[in-house]
N, C-alpha and C. Protein backbone atom coordinates (compact mmCIF):
# COMPACT_ATOMS: atom_id res chain seq x y z
N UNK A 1 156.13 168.73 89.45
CA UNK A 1 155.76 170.12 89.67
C UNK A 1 154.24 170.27 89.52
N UNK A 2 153.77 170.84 90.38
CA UNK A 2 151.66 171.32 90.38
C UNK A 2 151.93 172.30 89.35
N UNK A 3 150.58 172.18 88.83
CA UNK A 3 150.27 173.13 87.64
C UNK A 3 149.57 174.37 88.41
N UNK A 4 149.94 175.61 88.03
CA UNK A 4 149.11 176.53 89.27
C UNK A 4 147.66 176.69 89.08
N UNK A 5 147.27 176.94 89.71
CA UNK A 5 145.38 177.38 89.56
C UNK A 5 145.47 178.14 88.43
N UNK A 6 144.45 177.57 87.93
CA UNK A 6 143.68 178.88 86.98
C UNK A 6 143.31 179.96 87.56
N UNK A 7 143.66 181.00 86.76
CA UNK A 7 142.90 182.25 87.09
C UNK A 7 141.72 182.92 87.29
N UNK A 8 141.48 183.61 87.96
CA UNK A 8 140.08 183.96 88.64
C UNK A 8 139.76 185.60 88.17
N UNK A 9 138.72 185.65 87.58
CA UNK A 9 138.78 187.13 86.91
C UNK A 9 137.25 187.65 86.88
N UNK A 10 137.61 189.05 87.33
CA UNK A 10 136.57 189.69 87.21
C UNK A 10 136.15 190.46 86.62
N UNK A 11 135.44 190.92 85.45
CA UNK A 11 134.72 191.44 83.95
C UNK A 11 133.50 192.30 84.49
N UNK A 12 134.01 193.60 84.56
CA UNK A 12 132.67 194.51 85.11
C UNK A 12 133.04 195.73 84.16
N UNK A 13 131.66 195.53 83.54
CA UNK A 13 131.38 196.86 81.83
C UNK A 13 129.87 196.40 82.21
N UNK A 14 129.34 198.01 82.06
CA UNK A 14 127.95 198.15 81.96
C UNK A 14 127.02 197.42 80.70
N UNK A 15 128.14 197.51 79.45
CA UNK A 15 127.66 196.82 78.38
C UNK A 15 128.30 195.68 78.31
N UNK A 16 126.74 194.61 77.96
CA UNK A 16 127.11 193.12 77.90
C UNK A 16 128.45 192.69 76.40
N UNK A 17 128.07 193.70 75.62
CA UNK A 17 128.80 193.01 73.90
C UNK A 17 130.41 193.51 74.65
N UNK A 18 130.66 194.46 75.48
CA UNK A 18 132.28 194.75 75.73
C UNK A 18 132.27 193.29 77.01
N UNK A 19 131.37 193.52 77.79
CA UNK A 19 132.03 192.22 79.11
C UNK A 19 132.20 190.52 78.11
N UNK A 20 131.35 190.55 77.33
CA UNK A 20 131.15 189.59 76.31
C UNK A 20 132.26 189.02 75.69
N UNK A 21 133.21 190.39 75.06
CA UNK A 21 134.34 190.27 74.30
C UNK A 21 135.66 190.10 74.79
N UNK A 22 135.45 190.76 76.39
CA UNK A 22 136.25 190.89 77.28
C UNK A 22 136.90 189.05 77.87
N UNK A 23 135.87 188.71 78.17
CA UNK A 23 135.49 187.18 78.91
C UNK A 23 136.04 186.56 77.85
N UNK A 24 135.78 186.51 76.11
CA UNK A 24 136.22 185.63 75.28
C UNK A 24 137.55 185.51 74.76
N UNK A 25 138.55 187.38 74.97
CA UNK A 25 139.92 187.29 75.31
C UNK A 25 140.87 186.11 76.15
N UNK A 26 139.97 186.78 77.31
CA UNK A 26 140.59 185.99 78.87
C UNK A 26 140.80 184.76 78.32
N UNK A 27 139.75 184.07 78.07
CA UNK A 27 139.16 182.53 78.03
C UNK A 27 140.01 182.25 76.90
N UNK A 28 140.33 182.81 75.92
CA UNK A 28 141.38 182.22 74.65
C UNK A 28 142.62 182.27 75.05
N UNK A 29 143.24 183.43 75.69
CA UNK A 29 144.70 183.24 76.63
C UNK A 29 145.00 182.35 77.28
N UNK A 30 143.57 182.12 78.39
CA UNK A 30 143.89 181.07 79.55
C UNK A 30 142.59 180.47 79.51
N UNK A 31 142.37 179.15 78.63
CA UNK A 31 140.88 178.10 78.74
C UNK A 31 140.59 178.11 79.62
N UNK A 32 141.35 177.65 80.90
CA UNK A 32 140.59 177.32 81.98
C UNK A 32 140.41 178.18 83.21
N UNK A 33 140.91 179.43 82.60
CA UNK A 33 140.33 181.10 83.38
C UNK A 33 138.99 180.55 84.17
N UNK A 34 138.33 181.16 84.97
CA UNK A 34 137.16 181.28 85.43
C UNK A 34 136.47 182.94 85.79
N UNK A 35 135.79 183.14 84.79
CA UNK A 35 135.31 184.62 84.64
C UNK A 35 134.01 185.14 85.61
N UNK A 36 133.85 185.74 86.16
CA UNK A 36 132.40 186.47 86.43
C UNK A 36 132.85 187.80 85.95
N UNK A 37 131.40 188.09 85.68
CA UNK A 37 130.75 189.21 85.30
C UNK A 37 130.05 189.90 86.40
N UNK A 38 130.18 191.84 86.50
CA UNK A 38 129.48 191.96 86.79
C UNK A 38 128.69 193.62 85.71
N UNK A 39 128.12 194.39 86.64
CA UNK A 39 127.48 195.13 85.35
C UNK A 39 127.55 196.55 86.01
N UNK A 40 127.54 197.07 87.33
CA UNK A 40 127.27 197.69 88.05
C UNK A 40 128.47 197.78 88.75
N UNK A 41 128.71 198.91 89.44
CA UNK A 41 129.72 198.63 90.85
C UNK A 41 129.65 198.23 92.08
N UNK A 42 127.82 197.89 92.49
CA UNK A 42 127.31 197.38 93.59
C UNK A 42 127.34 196.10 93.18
N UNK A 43 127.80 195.40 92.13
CA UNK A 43 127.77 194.10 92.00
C UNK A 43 129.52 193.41 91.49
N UNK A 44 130.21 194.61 91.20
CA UNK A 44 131.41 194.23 91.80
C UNK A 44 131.56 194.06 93.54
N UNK A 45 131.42 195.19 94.15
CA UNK A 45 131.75 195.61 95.19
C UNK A 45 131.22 193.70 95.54
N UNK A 46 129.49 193.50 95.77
CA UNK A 46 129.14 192.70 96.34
C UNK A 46 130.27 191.40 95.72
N UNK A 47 130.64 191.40 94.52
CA UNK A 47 131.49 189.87 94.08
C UNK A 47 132.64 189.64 95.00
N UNK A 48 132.97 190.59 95.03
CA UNK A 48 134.19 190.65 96.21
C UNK A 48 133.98 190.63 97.22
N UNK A 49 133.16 191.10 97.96
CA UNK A 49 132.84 190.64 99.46
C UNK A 49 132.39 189.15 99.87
N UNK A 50 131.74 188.56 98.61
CA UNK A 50 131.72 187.09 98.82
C UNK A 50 132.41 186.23 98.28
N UNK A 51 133.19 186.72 97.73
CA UNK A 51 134.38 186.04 97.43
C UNK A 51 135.52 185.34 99.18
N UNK A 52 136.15 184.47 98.93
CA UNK A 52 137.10 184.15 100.16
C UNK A 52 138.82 183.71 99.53
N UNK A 53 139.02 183.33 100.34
CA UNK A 53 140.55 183.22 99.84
C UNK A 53 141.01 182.25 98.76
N UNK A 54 140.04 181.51 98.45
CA UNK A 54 140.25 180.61 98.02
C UNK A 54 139.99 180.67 96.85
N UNK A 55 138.71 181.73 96.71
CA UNK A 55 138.15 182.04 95.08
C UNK A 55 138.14 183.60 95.14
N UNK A 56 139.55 184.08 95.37
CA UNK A 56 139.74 185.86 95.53
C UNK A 56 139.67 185.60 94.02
N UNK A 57 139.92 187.16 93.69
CA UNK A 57 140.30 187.36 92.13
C UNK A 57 141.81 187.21 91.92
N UNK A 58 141.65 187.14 90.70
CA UNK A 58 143.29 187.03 90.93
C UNK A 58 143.88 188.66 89.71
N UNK A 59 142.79 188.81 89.35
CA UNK A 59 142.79 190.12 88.57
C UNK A 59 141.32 190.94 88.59
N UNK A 60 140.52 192.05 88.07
CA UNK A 60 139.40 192.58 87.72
C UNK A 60 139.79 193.85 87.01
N UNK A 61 138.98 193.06 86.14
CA UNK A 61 138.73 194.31 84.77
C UNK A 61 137.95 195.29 84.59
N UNK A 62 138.03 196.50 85.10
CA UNK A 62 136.93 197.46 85.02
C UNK A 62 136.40 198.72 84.31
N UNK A 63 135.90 198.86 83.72
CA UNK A 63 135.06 200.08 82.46
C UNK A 63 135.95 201.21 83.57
N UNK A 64 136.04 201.98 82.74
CA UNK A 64 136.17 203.12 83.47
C UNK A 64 134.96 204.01 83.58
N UNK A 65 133.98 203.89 82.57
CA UNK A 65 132.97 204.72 82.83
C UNK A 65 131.45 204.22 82.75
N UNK A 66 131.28 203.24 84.11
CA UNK A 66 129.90 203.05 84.06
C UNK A 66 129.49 203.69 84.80
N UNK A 67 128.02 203.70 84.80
CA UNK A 67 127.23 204.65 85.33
C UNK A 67 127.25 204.54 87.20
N UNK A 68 127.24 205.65 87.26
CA UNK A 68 127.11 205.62 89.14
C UNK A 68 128.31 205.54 89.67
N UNK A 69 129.39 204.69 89.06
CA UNK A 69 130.32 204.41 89.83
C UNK A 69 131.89 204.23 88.63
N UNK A 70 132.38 205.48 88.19
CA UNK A 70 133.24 204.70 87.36
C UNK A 70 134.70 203.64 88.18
N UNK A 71 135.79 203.25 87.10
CA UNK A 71 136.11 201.96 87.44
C UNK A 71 137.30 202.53 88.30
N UNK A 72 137.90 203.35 88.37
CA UNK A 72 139.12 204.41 89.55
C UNK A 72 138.64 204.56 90.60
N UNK A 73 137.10 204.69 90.58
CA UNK A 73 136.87 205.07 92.44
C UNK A 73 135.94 203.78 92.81
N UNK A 74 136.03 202.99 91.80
CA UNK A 74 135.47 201.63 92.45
C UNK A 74 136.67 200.75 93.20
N UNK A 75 137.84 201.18 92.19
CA UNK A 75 139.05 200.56 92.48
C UNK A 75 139.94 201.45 93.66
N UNK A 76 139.20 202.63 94.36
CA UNK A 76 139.71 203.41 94.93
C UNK A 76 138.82 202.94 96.34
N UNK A 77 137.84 202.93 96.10
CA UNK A 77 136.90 202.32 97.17
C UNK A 77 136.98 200.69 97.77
N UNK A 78 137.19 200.03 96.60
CA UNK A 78 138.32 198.72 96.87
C UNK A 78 139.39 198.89 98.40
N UNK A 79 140.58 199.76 97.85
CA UNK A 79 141.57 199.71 98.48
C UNK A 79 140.85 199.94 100.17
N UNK A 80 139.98 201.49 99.82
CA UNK A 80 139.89 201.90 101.01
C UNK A 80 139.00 201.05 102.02
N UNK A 81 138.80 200.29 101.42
CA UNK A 81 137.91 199.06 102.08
C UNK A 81 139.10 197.90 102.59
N UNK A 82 140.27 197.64 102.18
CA UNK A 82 141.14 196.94 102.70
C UNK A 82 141.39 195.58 101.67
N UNK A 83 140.65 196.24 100.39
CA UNK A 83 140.80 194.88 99.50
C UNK A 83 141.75 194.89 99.07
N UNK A 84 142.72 193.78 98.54
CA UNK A 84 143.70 193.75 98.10
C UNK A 84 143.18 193.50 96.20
N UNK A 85 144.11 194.05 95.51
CA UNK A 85 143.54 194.19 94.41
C UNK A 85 144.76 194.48 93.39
């Protein structure tokens, strides 16, 4: 039997000490998780657009209230963009 891929995760909080604490959860559940960070919602948005099938997310974690963009209409703007999520 294949062992399945590690998980692919995405950690977007405006503050580094929550994405920080966030990433060191993941990573103790599942070692061989693979985390990005981002800080902004133009730098989610952008993680995901260069992302491909191969290194989609397989989850993303998002603040609900960073600045400019909280994490419902990032995740709302997601969909309406055709991301699967």
């Amino acid at each position: 039997m294949q062992n399945p891929k590690p998980p692919n995760i995405l950690v977007a909080d405006d503050h580094a000490m929550m994405r920080d604490g966030i990433v060191l959860m993941i990573q103790a559940a599942w070692p061989d998780s693979r985390c990005e960070i981002a800080d902004d919602f133009q730098s989610v948005m952008a993680k995901i657009d260069a992302s491909n099938d191969a290194e989609r997310f397989n989850a993303i974690v998002l603040d609900l209230r960073m600045p400019g963009m909280d994490g419902l209409e990032v995740l709302s703007r997601l969909r309406e963009a055709g991301k699967q999520v």
